[in-house]
Protein backbone atom coordinates (compact mmCIF):
# COMPACT_ATOMS: atom_id res chain seq x y z
CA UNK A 1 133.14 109.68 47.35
CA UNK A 2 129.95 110.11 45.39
CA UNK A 3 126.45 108.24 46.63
CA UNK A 4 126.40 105.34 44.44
CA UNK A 5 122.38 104.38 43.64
CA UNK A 6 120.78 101.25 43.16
CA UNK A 7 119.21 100.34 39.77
CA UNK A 8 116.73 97.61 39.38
CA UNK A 9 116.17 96.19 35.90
CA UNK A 10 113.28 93.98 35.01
CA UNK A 11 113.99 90.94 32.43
CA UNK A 12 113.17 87.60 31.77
CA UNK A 13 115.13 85.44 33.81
CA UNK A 14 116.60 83.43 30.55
CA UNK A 15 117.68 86.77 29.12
CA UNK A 16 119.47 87.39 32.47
CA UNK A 17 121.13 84.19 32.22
CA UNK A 18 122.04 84.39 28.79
CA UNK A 19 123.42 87.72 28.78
CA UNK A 20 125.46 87.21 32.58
CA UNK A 21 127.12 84.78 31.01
CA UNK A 22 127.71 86.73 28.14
CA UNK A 23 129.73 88.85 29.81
CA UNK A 24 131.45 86.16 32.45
CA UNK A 25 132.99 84.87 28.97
CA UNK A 26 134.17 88.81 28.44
CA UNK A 27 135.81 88.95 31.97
CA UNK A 28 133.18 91.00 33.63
CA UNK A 29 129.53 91.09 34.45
CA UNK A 30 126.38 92.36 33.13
CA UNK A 31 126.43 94.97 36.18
CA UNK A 32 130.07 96.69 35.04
CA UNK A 33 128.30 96.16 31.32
CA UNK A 34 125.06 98.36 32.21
CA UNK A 35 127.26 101.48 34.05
CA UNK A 36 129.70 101.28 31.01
CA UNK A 37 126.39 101.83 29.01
CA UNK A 38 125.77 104.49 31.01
CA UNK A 39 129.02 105.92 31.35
CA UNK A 40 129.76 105.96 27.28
CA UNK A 41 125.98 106.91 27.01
CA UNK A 42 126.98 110.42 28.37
CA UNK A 43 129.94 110.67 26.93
CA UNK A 44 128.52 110.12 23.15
CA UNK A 45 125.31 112.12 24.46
CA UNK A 46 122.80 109.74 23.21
CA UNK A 47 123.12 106.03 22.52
CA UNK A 48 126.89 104.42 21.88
CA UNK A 49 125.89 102.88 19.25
CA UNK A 50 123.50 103.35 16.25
CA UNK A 51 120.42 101.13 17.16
CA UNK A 52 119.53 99.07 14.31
CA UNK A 53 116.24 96.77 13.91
CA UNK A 54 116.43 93.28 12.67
CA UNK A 55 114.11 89.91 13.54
CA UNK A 56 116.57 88.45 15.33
CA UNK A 57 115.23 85.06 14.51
CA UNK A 58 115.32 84.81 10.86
CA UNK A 59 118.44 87.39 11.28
CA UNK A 60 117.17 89.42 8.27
CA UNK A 61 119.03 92.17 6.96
CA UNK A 62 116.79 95.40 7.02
CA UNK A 63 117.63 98.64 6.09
CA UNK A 64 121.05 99.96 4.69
CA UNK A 65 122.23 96.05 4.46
CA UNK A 66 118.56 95.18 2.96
CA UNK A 67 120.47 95.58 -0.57
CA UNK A 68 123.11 93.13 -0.11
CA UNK A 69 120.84 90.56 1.60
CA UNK A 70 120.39 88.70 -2.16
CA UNK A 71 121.98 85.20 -2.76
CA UNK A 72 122.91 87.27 -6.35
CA UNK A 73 124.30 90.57 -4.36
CA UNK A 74 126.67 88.39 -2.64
CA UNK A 75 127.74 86.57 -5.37
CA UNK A 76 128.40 89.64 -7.01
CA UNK A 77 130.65 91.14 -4.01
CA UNK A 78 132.59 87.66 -4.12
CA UNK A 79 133.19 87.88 -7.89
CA UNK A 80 134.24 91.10 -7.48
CA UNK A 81 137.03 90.50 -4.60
CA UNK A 82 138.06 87.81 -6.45
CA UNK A 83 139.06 89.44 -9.21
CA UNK A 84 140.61 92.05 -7.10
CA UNK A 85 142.57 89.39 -5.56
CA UNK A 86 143.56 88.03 -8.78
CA UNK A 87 144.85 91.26 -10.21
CA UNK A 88 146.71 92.47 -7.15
CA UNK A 89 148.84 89.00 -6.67
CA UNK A 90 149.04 88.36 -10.68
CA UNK A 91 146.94 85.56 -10.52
């Protein structure tokens, strides 16, 4: 059996909260969470997942989604589908 290691963490105790229950909803817990991390970490040799930066609290789009951020952009993509919709069922 390999040593297993202890791994202290330091966070705000309302980010704690928020994300142990987080992953109580999920079936598991934040602990499982951080060696899956760490586990798929090694296996994709980097991060597992391309880190992208946002303000969380205005939830602004920023980079590649930047261009489709526009009230007129996403009327434009809904026009579009619609008449995709419209021509596939004969509308």
């Amino acid at each position: 059996m390999k040593k297993e290691t202890l791994v202290e963490i330091k966070m705000d105790s309302e980010t704690l909260d928020t994300v142990q229950s987080l992953y109580k909803e999920l079936g598991t817990s934040f602990e499982e969470a951080v060696r899956i991390f760490a586990i798929q970490s090694l296996s994709e040799n980097g991060f597992p997942f391309v880190p992208r930066k946002y303000e969380i609290k205005t939830r602004t789009a920023k980079g590649l989604l930047s261009k489709y951020a526009s009230e007129e952009s996403r009327k434009k993509e809904m026009n579009a589908f619609m008449e995709m919709v419209k021509a596939e069922y004969q509308l």
